[in-house]
Protein backbone atom coordinates (compact mmCIF):
# COMPACT_ATOMS: atom_id res chain seq x y z
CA UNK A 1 -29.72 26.42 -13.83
CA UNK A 2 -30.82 28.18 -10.69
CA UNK A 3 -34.32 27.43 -9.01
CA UNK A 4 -35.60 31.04 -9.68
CA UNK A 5 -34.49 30.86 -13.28
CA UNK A 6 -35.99 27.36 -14.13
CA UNK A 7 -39.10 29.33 -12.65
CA UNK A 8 -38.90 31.83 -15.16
CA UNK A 9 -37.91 29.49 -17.94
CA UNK A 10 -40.98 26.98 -17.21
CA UNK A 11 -43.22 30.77 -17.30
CA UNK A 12 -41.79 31.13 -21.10
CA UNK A 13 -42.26 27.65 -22.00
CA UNK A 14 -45.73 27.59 -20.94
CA UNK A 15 -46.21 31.11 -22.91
CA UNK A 16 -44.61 30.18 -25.71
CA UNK A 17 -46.80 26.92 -26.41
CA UNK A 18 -50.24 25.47 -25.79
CA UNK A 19 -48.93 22.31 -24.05
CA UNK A 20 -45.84 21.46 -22.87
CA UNK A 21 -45.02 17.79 -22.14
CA UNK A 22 -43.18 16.49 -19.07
CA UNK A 23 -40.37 15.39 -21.10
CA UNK A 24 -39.44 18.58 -22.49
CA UNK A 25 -39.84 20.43 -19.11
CA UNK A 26 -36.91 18.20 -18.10
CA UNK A 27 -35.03 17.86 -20.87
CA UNK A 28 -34.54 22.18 -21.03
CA UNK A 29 -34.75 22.90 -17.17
CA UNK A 30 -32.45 19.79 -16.63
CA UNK A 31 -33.77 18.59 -12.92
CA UNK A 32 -35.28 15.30 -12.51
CA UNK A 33 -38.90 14.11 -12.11
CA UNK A 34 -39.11 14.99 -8.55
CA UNK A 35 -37.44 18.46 -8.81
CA UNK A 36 -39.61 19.51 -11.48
CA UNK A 37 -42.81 18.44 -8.94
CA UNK A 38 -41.37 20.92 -6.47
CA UNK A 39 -41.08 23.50 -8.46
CA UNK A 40 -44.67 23.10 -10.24
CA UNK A 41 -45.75 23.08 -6.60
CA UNK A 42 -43.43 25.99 -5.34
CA UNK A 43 -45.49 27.88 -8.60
CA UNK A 44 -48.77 26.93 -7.66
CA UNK A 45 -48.84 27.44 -3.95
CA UNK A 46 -46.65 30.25 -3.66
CA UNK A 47 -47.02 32.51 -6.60
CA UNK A 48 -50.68 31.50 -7.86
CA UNK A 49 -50.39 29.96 -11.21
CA UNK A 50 -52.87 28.51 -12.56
CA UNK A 51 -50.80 25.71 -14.30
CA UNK A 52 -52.82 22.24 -15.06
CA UNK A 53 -52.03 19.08 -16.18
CA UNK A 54 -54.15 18.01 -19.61
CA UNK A 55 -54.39 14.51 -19.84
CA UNK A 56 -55.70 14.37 -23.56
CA UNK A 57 -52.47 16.46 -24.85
CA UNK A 58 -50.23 14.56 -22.34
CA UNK A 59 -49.03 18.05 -21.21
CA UNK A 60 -49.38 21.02 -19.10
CA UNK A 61 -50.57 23.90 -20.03
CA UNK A 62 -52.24 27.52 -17.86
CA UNK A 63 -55.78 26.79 -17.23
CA UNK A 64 -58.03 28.68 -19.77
CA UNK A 65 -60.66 31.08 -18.93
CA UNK A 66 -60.94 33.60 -15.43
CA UNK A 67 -59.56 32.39 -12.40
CA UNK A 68 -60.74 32.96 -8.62
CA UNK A 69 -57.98 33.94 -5.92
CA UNK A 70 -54.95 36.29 -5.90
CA UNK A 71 -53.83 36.59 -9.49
CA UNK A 72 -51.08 34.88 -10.89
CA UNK A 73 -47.79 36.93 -11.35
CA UNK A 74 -43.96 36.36 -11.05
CA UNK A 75 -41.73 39.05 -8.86
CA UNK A 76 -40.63 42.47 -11.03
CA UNK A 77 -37.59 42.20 -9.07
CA UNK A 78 -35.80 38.51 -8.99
CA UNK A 79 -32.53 37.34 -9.12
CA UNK A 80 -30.96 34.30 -9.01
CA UNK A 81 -28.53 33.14 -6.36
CA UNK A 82 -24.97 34.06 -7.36
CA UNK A 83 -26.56 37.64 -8.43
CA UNK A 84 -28.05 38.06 -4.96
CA UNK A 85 -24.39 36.61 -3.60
CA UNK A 86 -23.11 39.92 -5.73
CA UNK A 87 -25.44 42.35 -3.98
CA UNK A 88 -25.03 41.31 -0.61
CA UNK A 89 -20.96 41.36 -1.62
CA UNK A 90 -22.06 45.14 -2.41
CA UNK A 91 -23.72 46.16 0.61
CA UNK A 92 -20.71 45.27 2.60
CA UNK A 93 -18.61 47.30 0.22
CA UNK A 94 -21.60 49.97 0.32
CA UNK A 95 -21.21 49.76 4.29
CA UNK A 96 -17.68 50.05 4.21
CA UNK A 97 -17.73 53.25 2.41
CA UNK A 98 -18.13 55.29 5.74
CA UNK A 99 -20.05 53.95 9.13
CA UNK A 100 -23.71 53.37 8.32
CA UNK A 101 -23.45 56.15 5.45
CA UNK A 102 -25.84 54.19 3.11
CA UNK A 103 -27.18 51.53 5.31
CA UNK A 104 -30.20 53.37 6.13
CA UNK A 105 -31.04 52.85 2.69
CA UNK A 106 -29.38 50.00 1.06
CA UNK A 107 -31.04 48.00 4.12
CA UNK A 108 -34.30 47.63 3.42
CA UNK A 109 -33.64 46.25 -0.18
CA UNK A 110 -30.89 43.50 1.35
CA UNK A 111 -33.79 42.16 3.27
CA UNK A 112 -35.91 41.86 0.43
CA UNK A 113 -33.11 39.94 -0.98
CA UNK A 114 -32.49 38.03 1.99
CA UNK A 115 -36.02 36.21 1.82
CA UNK A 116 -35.48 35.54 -1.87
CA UNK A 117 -32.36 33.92 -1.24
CA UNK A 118 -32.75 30.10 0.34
CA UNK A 119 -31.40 30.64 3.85
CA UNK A 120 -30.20 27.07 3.21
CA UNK A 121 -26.86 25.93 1.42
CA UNK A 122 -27.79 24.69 -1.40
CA UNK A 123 -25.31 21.91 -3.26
CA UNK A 124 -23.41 23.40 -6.50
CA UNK A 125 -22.90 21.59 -10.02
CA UNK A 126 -20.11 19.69 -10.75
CA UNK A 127 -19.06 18.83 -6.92
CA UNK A 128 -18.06 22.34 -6.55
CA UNK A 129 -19.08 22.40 -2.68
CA UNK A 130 -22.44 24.64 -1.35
CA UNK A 131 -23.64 27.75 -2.16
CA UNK A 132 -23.16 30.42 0.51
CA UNK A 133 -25.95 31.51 2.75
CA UNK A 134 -26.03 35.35 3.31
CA UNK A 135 -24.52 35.04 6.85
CA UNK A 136 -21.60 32.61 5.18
CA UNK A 137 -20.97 35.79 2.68
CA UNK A 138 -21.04 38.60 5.43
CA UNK A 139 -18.51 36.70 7.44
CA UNK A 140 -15.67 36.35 4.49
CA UNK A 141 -15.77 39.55 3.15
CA UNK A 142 -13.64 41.75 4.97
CA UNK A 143 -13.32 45.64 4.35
CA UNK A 144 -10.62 47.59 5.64
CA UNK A 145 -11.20 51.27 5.93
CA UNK A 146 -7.64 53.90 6.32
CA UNK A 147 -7.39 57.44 6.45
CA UNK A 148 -11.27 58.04 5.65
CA UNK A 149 -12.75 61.05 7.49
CA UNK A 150 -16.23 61.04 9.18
CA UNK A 151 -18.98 62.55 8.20
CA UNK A 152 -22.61 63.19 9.00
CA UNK A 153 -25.27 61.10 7.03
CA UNK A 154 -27.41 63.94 6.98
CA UNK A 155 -24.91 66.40 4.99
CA UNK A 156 -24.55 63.05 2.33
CA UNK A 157 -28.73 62.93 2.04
CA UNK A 158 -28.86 66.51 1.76
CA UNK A 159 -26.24 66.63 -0.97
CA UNK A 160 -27.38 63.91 -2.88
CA UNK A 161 -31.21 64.86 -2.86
CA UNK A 162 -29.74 68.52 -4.13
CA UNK A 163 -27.65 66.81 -6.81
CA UNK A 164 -30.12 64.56 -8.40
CA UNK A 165 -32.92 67.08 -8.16
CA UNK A 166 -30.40 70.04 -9.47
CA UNK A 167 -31.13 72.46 -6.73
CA UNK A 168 -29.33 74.97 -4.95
CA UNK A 169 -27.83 73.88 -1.46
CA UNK A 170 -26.55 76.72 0.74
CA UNK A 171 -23.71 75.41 3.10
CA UNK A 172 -21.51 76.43 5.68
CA UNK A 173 -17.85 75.44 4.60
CA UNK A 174 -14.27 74.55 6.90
CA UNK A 175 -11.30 74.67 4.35
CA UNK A 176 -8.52 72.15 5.65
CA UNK A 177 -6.62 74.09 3.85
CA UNK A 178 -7.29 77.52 4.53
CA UNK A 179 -8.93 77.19 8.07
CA UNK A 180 -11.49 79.30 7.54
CA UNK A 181 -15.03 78.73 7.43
CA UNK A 182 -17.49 80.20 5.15
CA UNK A 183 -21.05 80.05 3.97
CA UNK A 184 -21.50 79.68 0.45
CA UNK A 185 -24.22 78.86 -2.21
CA UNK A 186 -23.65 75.80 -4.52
CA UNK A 187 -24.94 74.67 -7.02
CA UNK A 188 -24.23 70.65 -6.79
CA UNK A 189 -23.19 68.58 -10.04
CA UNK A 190 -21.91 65.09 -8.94
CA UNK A 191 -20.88 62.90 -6.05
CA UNK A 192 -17.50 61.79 -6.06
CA UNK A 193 -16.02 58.86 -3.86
CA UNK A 194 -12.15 59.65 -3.26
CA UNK A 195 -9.64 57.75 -1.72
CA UNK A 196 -12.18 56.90 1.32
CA UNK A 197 -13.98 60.19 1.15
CA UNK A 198 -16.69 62.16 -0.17
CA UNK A 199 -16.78 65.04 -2.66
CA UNK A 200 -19.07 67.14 -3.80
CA UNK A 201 -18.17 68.81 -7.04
CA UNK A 202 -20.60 71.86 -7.53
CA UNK A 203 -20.55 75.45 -9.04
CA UNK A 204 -19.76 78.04 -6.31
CA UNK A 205 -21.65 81.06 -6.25
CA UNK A 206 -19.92 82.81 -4.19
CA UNK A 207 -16.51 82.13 -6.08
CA UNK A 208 -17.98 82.44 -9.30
CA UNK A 209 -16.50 78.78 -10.27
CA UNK A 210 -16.14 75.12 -10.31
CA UNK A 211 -15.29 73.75 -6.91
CA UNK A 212 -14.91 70.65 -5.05
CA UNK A 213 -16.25 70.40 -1.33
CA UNK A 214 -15.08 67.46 0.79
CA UNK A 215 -18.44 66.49 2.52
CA UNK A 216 -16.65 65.86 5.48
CA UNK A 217 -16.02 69.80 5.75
CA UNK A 218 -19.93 71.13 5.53
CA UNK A 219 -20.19 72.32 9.37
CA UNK A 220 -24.09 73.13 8.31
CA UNK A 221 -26.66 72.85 4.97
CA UNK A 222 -29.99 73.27 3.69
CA UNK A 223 -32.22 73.22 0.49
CA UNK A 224 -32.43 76.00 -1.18
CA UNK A 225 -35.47 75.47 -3.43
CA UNK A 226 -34.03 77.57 -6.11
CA UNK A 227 -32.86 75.72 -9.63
CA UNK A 228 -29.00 74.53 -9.73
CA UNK A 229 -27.24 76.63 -12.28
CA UNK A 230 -26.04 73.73 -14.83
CA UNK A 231 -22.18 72.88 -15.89
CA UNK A 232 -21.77 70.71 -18.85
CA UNK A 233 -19.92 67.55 -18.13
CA UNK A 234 -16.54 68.48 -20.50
CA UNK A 235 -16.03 71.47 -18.37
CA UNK A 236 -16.40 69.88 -15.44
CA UNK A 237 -13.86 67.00 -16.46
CA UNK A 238 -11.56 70.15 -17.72
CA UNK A 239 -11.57 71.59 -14.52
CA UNK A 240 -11.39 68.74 -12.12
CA UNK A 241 -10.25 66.05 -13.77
CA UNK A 242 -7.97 66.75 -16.16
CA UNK A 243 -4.38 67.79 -13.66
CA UNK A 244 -3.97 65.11 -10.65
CA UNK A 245 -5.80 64.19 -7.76
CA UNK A 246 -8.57 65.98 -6.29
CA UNK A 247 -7.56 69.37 -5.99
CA UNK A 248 -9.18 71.42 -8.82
CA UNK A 249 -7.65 72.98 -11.34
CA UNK A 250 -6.30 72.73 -15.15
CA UNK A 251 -3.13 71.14 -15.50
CA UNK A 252 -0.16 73.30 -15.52
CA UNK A 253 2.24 70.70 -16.87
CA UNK A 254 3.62 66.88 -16.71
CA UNK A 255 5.25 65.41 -14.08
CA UNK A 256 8.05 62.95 -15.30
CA UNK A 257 8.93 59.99 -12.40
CA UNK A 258 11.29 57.24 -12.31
CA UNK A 259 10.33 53.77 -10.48
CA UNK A 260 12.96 51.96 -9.44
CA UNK A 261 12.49 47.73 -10.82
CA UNK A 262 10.98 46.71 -7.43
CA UNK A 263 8.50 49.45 -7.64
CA UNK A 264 7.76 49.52 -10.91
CA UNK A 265 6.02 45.54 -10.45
CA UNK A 266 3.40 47.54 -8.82
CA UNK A 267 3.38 50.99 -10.25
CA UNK A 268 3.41 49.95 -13.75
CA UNK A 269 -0.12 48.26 -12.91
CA UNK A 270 -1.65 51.27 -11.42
CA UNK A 271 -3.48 54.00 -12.60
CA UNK A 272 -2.62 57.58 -11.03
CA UNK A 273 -4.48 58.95 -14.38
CA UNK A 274 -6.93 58.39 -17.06
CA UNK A 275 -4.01 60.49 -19.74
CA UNK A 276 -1.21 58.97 -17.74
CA UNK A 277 2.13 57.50 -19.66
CA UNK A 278 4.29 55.06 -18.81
CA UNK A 279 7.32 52.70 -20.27
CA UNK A 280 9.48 50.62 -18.98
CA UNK A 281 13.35 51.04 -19.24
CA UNK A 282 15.80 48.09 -20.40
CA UNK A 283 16.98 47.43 -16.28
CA UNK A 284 13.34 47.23 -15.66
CA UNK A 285 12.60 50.28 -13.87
CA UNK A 286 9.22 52.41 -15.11
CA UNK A 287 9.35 55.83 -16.41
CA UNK A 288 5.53 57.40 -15.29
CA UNK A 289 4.27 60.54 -16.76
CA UNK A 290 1.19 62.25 -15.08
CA UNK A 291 -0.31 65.87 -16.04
CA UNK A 292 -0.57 68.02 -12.51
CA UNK A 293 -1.65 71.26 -11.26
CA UNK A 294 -1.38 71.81 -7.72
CA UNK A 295 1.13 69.31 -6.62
CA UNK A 296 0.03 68.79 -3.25
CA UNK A 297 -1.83 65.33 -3.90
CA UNK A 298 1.23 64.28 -6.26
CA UNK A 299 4.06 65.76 -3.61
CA UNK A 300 2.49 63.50 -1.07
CA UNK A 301 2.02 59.89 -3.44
CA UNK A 302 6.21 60.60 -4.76
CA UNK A 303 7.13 60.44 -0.91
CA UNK A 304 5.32 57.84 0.29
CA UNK A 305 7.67 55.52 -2.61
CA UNK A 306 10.94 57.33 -1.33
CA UNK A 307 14.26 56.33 -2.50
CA UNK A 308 11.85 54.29 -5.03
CA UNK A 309 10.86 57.07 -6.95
CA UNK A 310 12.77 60.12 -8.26
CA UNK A 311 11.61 63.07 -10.03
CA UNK A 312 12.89 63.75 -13.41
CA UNK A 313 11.28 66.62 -14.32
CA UNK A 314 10.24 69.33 -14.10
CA UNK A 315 12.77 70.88 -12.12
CA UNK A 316 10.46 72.89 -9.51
CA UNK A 317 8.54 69.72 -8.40
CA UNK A 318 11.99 67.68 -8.16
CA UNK A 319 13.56 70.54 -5.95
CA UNK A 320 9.75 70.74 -4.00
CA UNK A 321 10.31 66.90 -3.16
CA UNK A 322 14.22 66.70 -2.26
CA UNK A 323 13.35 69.50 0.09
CA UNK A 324 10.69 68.02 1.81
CA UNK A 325 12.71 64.74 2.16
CA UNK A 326 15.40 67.07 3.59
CA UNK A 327 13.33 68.29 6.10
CA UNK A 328 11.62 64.65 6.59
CA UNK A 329 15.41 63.17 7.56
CA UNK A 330 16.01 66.03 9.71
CA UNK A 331 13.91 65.16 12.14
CA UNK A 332 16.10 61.71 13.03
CA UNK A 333 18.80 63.67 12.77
């Protein structure tokens, strides 16, 4: 049992009876004599309680009656050492999501947790080694960021205060795609991490629909102060998340691909989507069936696999992906 959680555990017993005898603190914390001394101490010094030995019970028990001094109470927020391990493992993964994107914010509360946790390595049970001080954790956890595109923090605050508050944001827009910018009024529904990247997936009023922005493409945004016009979940999911990828759109159809045995170790482990199919044949290749819309995201994940993967149907996405190869090889040509 952790140190903060034999805190919390000696707290109940105390509660829970009118005297509770040395024996019995040791016997459910399981710490020796000496550790259990520290910890009463640790209570009494650092957190105020009033706890006090009676000698005609043989026990201890919280004093009785009003107290003098800073009153007695445990922290709201406490953890105990492999949970605070888990957070700090987050924050790194929270950093990684894009340069500093959430550290401003995350920050702050990894301090807090810092102090909690004993700067100290602390032996585990059972001969298992030390536990990890924060700096230990920080220095094996390694996160490896490709093909995410920058952003500014303040278009990611501004999105998510709209979002959770269900206002308007008005925003000036750069379609990739298109390469055109535009200034639109959205109505923002959820935040989507993608691949590296951020989405926003909002209603556009000036399209009259469901649309996903990349966050990365706002050029300018404000607060609107006006209400968010409200999309019910399924028809968000119908519109954005039920063909592949990213791109918006209801699927069109089902793309049938073929693995070839060396893929398929990995493939068959993946998931490309949450209706996806999949089987594997008798020479142990892996027949993958995804629903689609606009291809473009799928295209581009069949290619990177090559001679791995071949299309089996439909037709129009099989020709779409031999002609692209074509083109591809003619460039070593």
């Amino acid at each position: 049992m952790d140190r903060t959680e034999r805190f919390y555990r000696m707290d109940q017993m105390l509660r829970d009876r009118t005297v509770v005898p040395l024996q019995s603190f040791l016997e459910e914390l399981g710490v020796s004599r000496a550790t259990f001394k520290r910890d009463l101490d640790y209570m009494r010094d650092r957190f105020n309680a009033p706890i006090e030995y009676d000698r005609d019970n043989n026990g201890y028990r919280f004093a009785a009656g009003e107290r003098s001094g800073p009153r007695y109470e445990l922290p709201g927020l406490w953890f105990n050492a492999s949970e605070i391990h888990a957070l700090l493992t987050m924050q790194e993964l929270l950093k990684g999501l894009d340069p500093g994107i959430l550290a401003p914010h995350v920050e702050p509360l990894m301090e807090r947790l810092n102090r909690i946790l004993d700067p100290h390595p602390r032996p585990l049970s059972q001969g298992r080694g030390e536990q990890p001080s924060v700096e230990e954790i920080r220095k094996r956890i390694r996160i490896v960021r490709m093909a995410a595109r920058g952003m500014k923090l303040e278009f990611f605050e501004l999105a998510a205060t709209a979002t959770l508050r269900r206002e308007r944001l008005a925003i000036t827009f750069w379609s990739r795609h298109s390469d055109k910018t535009t200034d639109r009024v959205i109505s923002p529904q959820r935040l989507v991490f993608y691949r590296g990247n951020w989405y926003l997936d909002a209603w556009c009023h000036l399209r009259d629909g469901i649309r996903s922005f990349a966050l990365d493409g706002i050029r300018a945004a404000r607060l609107t102060g006006e209400k968010a016009k409200n999309v019910p979940e399924p028809d968000l999911d119908e519109y954005l998340a039920s063909a592949y990828g990213i791109f918006a759109g209801k699927a069109k159809g089902w793309a049938k691909l073929r693995f070839t045995p060396t893929a398929a170790r990995w493939v068959a482990h993946e998931k490309w989507h949450s209706k996806q199919r999949g089987r594997f044949e008798a020479d142990g290749g892996y027949v993958l069936e995804v629903p689609f819309g606009d291809d473009r995201e799928l295209v581009m994940d069949i290619l990177k696999y090559g001679p791995e993967c071949r299309v089996l149907a439909p037709d129009a996405l099989a020709e779409k992906v031999a002609a692209l190869a074509g083109e591809t090889a003619g460039l070593y040509r």
